[in-house]
PDB file of N, CA and C in Angstrom:
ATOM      1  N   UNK A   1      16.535 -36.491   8.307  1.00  0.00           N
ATOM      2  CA  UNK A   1      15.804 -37.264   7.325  1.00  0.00           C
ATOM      3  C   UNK A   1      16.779 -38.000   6.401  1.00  0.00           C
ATOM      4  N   UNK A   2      17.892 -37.238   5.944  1.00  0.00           N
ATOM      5  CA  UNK A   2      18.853 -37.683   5.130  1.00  0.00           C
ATOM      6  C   UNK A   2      19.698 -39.285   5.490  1.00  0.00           C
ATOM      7  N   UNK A   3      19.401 -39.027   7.712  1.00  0.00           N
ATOM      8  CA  UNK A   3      20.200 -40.512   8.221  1.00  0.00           C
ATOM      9  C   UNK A   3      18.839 -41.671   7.999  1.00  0.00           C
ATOM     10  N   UNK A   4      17.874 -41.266   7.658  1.00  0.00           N
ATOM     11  CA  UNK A   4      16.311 -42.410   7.637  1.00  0.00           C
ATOM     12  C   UNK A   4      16.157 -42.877   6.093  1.00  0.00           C
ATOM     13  N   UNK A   5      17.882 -42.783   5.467  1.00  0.00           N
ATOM     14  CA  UNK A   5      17.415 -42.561   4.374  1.00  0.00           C
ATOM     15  C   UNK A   5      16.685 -41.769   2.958  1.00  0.00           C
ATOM     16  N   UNK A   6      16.659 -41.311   3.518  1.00  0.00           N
ATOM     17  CA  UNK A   6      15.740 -39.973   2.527  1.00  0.00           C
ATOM     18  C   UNK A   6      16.752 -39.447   1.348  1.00  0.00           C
ATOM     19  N   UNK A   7      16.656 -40.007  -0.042  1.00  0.00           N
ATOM     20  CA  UNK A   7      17.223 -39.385  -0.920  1.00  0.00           C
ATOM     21  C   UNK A   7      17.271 -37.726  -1.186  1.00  0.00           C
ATOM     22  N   UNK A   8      18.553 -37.241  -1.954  1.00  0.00           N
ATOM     23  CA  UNK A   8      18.397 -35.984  -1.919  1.00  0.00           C
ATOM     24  C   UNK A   8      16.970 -34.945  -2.827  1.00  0.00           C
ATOM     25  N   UNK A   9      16.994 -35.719  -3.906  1.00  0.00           N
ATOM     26  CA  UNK A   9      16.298 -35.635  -5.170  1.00  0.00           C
ATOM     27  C   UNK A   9      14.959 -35.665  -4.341  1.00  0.00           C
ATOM     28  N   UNK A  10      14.353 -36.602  -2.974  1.00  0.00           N
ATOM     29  CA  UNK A  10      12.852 -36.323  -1.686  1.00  0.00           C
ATOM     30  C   UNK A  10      12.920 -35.381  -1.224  1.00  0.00           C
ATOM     31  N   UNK A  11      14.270 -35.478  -0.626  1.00  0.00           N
ATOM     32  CA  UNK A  11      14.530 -34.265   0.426  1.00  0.00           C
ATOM     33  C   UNK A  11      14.054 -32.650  -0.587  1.00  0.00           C
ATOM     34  N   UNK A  12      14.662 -32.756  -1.393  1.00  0.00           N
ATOM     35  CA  UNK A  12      14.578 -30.721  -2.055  1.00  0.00           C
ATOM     36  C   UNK A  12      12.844 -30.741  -2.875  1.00  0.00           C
ATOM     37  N   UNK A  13      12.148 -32.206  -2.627  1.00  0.00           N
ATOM     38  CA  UNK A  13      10.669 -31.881  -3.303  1.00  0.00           C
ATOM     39  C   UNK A  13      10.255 -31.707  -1.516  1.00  0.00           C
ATOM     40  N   UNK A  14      10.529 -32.144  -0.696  1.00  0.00           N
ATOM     41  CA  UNK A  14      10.078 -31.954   0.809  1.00  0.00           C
ATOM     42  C   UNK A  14       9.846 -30.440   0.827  1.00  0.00           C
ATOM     43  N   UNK A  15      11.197 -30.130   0.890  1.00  0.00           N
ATOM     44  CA  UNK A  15      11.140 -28.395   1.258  1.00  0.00           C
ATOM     45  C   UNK A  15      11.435 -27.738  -0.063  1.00  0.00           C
ATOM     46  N   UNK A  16      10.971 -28.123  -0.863  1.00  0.00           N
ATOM     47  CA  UNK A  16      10.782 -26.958  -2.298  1.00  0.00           C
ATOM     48  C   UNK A  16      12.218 -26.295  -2.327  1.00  0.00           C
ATOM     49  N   UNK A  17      13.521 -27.181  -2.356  1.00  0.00           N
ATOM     50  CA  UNK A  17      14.508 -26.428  -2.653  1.00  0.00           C
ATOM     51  C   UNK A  17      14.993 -27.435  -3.917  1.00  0.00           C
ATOM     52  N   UNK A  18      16.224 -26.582  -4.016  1.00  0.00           N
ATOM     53  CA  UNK A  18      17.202 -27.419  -5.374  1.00  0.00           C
ATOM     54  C   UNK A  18      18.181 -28.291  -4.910  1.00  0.00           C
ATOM     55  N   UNK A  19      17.997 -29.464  -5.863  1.00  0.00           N
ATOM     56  CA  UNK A  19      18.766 -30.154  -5.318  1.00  0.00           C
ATOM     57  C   UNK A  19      20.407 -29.382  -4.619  1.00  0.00           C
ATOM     58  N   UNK A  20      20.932 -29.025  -5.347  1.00  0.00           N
ATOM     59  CA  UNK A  20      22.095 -28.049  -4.699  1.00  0.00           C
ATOM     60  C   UNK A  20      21.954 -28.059  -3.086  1.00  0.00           C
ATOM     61  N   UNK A  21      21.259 -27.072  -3.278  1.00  0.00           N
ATOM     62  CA  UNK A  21      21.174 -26.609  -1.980  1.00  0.00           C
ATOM     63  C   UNK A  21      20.661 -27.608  -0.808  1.00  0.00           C
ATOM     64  N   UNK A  22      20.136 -28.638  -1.241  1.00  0.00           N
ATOM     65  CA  UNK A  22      20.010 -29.756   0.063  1.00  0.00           C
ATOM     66  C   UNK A  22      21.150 -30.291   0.129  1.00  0.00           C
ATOM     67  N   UNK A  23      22.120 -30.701  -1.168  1.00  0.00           N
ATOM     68  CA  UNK A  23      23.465 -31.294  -1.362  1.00  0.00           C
ATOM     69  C   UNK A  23      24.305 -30.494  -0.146  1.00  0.00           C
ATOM     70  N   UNK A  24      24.149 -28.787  -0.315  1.00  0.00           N
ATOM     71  CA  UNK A  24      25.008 -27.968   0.560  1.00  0.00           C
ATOM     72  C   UNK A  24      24.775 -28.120   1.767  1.00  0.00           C
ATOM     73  N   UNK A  25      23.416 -28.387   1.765  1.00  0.00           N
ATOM     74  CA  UNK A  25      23.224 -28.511   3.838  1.00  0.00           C
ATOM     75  C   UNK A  25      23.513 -29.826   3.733  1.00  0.00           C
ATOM     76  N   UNK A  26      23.551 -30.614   3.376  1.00  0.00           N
ATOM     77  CA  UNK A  26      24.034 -32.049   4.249  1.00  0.00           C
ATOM     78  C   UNK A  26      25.597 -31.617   4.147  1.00  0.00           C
ATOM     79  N   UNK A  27      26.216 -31.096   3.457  1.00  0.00           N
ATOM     80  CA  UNK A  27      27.600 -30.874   3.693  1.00  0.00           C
ATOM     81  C   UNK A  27      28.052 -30.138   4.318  1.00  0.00           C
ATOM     82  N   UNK A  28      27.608 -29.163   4.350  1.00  0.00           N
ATOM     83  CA  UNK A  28      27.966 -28.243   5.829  1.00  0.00           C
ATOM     84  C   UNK A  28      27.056 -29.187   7.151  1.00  0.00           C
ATOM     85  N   UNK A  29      26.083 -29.888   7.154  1.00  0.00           N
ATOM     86  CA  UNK A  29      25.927 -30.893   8.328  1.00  0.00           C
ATOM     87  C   UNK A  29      27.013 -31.429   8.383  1.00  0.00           C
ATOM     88  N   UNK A  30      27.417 -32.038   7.924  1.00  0.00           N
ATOM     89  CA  UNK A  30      28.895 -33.103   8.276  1.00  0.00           C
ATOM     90  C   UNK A  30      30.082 -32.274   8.152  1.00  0.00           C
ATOM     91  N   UNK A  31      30.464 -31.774   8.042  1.00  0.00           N
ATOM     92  CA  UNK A  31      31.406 -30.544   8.298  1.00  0.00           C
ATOM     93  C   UNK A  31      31.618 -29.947   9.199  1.00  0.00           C
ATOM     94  N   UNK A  32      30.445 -29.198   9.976  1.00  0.00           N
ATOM     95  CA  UNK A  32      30.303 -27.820  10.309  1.00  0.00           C
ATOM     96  C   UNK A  32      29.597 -28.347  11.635  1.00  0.00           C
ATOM     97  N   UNK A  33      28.424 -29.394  11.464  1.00  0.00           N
ATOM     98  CA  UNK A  33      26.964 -29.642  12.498  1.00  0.00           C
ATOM     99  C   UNK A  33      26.427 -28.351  12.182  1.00  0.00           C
ATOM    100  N   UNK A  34      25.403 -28.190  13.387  1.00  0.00           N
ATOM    101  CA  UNK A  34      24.716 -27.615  12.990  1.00  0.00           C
ATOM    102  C   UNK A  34      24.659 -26.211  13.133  1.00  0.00           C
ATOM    103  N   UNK A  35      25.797 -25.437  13.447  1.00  0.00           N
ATOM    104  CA  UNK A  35      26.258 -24.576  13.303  1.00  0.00           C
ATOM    105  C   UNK A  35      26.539 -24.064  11.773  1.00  0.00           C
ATOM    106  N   UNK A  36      26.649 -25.038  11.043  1.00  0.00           N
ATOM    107  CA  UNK A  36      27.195 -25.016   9.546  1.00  0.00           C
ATOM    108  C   UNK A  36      25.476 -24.698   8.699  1.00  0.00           C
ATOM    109  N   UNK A  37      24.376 -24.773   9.374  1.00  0.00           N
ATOM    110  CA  UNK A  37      23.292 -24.573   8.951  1.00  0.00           C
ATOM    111  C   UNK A  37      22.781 -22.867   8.931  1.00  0.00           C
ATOM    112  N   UNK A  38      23.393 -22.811   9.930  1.00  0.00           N
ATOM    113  CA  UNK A  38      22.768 -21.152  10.006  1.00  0.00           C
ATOM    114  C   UNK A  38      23.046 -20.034   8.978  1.00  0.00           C
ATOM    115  N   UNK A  39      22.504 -18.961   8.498  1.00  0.00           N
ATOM    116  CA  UNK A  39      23.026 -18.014   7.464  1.00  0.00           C
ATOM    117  C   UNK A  39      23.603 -17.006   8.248  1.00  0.00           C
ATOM    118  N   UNK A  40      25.229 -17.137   7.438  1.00  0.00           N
ATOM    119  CA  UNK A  40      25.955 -16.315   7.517  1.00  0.00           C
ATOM    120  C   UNK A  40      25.239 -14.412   6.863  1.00  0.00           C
ATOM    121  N   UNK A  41      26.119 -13.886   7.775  1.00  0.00           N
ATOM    122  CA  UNK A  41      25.921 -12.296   7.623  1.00  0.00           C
ATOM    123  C   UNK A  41      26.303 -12.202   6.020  1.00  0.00           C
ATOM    124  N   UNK A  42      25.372 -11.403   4.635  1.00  0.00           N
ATOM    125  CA  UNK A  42      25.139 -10.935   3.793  1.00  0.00           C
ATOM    126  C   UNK A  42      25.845  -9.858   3.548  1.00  0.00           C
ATOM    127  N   UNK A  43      26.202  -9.463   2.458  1.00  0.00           N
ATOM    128  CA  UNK A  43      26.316  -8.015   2.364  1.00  0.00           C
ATOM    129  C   UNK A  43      25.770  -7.491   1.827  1.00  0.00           C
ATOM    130  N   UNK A  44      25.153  -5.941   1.635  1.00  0.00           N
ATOM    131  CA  UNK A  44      24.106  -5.422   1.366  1.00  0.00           C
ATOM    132  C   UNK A  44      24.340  -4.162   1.722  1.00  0.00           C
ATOM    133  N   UNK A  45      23.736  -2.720   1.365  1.00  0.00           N
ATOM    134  CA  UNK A  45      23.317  -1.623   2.188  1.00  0.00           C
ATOM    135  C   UNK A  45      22.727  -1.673   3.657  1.00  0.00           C
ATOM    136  N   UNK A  46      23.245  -1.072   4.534  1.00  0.00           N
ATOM    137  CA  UNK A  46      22.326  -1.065   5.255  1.00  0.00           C
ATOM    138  C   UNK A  46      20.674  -0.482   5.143  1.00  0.00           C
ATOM    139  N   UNK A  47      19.965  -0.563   6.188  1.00  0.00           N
ATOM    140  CA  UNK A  47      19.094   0.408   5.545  1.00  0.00           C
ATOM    141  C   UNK A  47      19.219   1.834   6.477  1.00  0.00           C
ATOM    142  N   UNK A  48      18.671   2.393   5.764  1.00  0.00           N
ATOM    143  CA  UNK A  48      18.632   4.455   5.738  1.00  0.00           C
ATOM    144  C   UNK A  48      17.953   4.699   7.229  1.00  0.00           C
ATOM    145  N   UNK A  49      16.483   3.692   7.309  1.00  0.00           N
ATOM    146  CA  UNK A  49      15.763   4.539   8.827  1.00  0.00           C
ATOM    147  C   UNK A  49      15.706   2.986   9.270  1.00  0.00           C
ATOM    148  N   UNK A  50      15.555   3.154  10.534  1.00  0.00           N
ATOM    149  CA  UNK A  50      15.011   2.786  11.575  1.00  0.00           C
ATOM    150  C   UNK A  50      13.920   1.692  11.649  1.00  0.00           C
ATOM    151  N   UNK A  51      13.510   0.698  12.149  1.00  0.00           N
ATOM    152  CA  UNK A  51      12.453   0.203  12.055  1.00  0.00           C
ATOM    153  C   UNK A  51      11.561   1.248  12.866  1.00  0.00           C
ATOM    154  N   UNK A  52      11.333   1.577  13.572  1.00  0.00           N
ATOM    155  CA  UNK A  52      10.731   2.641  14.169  1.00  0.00           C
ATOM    156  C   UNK A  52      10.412   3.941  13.527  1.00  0.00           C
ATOM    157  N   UNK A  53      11.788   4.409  12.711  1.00  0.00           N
ATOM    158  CA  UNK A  53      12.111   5.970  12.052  1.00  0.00           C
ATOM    159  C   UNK A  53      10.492   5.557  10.918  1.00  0.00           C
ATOM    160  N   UNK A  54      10.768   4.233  10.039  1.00  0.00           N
ATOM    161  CA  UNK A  54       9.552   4.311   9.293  1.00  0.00           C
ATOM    162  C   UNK A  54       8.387   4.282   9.722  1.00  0.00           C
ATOM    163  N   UNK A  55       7.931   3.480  10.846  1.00  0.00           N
ATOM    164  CA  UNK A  55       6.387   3.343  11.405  1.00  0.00           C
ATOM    165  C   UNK A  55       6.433   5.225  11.794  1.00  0.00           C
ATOM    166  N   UNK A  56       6.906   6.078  12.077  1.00  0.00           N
ATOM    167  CA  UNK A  56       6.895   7.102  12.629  1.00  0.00           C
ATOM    168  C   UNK A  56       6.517   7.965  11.227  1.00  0.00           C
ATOM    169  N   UNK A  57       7.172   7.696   9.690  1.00  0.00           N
ATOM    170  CA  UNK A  57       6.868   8.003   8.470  1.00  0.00           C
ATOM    171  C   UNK A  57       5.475   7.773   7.840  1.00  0.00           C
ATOM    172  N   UNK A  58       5.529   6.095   8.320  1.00  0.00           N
ATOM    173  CA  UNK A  58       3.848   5.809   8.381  1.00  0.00           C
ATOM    174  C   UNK A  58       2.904   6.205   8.540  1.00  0.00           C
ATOM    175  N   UNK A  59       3.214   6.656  10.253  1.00  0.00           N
ATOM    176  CA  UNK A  59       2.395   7.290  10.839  1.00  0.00           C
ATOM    177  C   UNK A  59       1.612   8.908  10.080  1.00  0.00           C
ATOM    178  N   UNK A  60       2.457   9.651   9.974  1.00  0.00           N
ATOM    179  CA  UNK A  60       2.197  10.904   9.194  1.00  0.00           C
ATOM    180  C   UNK A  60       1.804  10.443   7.758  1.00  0.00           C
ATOM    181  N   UNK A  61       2.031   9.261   7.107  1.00  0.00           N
ATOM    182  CA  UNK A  61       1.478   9.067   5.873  1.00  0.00           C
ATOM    183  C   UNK A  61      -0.441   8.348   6.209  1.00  0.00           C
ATOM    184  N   UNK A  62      -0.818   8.048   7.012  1.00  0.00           N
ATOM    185  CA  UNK A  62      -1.772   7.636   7.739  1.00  0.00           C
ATOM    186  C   UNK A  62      -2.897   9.347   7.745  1.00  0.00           C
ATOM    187  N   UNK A  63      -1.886   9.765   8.347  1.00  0.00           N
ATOM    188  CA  UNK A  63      -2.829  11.098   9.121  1.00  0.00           C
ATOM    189  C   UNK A  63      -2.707  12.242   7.205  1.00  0.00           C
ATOM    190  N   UNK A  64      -2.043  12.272   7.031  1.00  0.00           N
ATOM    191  CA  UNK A  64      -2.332  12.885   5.149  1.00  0.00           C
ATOM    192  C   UNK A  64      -1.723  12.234   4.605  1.00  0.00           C
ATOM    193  N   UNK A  65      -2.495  11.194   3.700  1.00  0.00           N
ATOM    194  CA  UNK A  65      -2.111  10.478   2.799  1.00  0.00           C
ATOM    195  C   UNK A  65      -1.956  10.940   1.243  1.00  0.00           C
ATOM    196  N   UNK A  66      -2.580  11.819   1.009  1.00  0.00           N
ATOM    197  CA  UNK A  66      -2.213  12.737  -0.489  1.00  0.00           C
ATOM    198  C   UNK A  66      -0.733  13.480  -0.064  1.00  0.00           C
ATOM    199  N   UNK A  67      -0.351  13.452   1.188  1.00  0.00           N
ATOM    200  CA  UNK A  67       1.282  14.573   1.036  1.00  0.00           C
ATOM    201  C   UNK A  67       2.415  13.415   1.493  1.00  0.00           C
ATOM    202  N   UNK A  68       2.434  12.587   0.877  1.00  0.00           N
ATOM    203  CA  UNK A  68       3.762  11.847   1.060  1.00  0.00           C
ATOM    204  C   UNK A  68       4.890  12.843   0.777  1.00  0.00           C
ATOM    205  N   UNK A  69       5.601  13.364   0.249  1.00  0.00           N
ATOM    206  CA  UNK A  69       6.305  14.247   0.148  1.00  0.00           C
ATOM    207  C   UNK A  69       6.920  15.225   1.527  1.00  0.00           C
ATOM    208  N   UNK A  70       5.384  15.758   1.748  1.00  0.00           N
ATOM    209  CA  UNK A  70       5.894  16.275   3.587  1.00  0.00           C
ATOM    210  C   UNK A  70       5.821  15.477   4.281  1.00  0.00           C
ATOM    211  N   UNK A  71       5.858  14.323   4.567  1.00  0.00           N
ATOM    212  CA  UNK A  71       5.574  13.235   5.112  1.00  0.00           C
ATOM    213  C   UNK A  71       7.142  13.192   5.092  1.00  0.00           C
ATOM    214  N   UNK A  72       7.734  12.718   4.085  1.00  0.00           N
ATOM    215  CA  UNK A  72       9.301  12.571   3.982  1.00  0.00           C
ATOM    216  C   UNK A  72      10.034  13.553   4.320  1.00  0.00           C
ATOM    217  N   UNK A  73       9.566  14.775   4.138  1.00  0.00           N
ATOM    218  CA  UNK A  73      10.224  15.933   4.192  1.00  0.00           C
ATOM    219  C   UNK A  73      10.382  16.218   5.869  1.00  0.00           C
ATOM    220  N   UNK A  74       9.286  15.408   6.754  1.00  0.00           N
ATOM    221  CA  UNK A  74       9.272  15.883   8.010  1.00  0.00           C
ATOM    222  C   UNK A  74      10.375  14.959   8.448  1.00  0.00           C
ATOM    223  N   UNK A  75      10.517  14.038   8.127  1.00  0.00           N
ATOM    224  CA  UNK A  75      10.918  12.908   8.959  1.00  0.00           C
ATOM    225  C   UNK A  75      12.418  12.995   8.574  1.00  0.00           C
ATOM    226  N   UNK A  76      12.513  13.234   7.506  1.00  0.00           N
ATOM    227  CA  UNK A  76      14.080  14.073   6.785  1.00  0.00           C
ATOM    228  C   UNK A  76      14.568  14.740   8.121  1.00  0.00           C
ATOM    229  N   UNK A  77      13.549  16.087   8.388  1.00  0.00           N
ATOM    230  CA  UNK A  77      14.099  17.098   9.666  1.00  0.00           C
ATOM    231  C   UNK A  77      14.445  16.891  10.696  1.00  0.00           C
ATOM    232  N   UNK A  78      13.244  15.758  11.294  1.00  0.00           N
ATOM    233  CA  UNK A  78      13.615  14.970  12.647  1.00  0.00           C
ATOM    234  C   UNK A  78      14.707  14.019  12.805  1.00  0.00           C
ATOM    235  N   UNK A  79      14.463  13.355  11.623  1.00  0.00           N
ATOM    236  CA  UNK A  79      16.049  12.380  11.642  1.00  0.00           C
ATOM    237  C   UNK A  79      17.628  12.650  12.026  1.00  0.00           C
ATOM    238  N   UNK A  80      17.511  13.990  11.147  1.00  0.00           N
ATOM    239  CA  UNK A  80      18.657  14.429  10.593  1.00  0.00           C
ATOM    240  C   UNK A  80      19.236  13.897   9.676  1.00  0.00           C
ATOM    241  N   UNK A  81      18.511  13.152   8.738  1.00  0.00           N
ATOM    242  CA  UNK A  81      19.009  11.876   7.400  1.00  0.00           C
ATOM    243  C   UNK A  81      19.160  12.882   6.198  1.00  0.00           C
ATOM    244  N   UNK A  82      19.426  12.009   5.446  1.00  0.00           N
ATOM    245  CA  UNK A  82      19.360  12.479   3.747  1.00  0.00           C
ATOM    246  C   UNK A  82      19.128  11.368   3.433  1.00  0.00           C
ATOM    247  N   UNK A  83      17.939  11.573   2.394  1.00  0.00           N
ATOM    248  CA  UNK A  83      17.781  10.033   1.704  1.00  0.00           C
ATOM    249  C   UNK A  83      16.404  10.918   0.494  1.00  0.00           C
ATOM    250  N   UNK A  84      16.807  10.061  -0.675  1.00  0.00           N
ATOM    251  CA  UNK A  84      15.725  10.708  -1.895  1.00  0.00           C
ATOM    252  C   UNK A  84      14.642  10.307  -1.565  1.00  0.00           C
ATOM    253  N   UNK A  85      13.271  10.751  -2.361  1.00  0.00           N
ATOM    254  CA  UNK A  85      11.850  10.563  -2.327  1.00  0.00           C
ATOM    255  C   UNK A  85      11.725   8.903  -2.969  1.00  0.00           C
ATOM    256  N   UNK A  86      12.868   8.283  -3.588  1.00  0.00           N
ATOM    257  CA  UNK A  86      12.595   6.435  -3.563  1.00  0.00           C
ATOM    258  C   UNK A  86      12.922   6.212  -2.929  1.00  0.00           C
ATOM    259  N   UNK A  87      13.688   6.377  -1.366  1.00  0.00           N
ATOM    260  CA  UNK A  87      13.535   5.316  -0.548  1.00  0.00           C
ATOM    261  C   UNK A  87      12.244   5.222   0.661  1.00  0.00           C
ATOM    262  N   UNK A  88      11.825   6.174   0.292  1.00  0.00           N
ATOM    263  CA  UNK A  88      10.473   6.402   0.801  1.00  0.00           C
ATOM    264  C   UNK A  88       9.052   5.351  -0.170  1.00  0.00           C
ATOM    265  N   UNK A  89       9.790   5.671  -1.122  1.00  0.00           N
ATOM    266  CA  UNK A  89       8.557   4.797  -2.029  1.00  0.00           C
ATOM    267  C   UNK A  89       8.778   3.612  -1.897  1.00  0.00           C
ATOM    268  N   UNK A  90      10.267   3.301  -1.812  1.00  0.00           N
ATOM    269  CA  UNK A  90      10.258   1.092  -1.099  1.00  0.00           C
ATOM    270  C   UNK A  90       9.952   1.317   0.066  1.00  0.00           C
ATOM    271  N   UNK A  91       9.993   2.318   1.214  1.00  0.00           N
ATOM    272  CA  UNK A  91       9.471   1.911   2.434  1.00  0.00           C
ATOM    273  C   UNK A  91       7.771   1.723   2.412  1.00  0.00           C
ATOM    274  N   UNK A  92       7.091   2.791   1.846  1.00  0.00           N
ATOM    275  CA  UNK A  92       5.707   2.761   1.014  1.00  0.00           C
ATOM    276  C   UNK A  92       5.006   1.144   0.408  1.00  0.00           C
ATOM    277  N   UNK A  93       6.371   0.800  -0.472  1.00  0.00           N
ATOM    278  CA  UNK A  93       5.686  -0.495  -1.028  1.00  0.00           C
ATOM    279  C   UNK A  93       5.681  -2.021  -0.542  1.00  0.00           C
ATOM    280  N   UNK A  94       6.425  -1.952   0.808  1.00  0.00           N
ATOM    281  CA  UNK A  94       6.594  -2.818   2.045  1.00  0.00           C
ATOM    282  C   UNK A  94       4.945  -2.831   2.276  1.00  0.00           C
ATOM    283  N   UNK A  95       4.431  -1.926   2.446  1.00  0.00           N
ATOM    284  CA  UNK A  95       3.444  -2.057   3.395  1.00  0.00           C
ATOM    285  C   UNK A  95       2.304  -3.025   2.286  1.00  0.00           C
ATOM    286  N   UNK A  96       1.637  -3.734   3.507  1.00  0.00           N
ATOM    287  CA  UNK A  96       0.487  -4.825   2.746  1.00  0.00           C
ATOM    288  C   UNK A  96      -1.004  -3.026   2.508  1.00  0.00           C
ATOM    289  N   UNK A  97      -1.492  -3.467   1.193  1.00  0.00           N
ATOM    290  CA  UNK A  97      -2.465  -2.111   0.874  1.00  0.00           C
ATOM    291  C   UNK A  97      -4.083  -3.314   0.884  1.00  0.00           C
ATOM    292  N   UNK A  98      -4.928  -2.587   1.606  1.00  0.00           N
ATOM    293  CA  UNK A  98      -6.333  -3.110   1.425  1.00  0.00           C
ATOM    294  C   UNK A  98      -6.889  -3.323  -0.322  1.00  0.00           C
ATOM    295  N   UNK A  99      -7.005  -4.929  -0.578  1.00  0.00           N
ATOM    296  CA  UNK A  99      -7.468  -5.153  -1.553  1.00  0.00           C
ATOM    297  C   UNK A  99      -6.236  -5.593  -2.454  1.00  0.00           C
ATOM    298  N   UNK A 100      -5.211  -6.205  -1.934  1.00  0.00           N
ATOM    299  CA  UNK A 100      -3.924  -6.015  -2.522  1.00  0.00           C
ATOM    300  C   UNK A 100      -3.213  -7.623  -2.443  1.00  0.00           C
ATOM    301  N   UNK A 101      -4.313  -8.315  -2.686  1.00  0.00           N
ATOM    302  CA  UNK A 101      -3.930  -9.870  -2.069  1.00  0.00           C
ATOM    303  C   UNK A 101      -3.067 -10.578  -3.170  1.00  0.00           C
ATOM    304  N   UNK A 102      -2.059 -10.716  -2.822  1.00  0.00           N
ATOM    305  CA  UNK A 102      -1.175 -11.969  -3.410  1.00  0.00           C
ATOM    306  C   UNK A 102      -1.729 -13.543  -3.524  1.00  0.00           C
ATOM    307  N   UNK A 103      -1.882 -13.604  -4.769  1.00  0.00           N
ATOM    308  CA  UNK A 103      -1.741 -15.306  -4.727  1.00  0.00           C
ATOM    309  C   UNK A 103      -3.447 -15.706  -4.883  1.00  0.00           C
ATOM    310  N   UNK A 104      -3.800 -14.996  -4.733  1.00  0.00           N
ATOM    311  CA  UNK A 104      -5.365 -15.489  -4.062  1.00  0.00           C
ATOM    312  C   UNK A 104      -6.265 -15.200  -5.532  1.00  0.00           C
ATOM    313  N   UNK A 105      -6.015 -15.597  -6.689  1.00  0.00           N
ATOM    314  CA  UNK A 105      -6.200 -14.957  -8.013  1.00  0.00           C
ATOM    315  C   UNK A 105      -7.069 -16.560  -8.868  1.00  0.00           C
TER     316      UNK A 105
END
């Protein structure tokens, strides 16, 4: 869009970014191509379980939902992990809850 003309100040109301950051992708475009577009690896924690290890946490939070606690406590055993009762509560608050709609206000 940027070679059709398209100012930067169009371009970042196009895709709801800042100007910056359209400035940065046309410069890593001409730099880099389009290899220079992709996101580089982050650093961060990994995370603790599994995409699986949690649906499996889920699961037992599904079947007794008042015992989150043994819920964690089981999946603790099977794992063989260590991890506190909050990272259970961000895996918990991932999940979309019935009646829980974003945006729609």
């Amino acid at each position: 869009m940027n070679n059709r003309r398209y100012v930067i100040t169009r371009l970042s109301e196009l895709f709801e970014s800042q100007h910056e950051t359209v400035s940065s992708w046309l410069d890593k475009w001409e730099t880099e191509g389009l290899i220079g577009l992709y996101d580089c690896p982050r650093s961060g924690r990994p995370v603790r379980f599994t995409v699986e290890e949690q649906a499996v946490f889920l699961g037992y939070i599904d079947k007794n939902p008042h015992q989150p606690k043994a819920a964690a406590a089981r999946l603790l055993e099977e794992a063989g992990k260590e991890a506190s009762f909050d990272t259970f509560k961000r895996i918990l608050k991932k999940v979309p809850m019935p009646g829980n709609v974003v945006g729609n206000q």
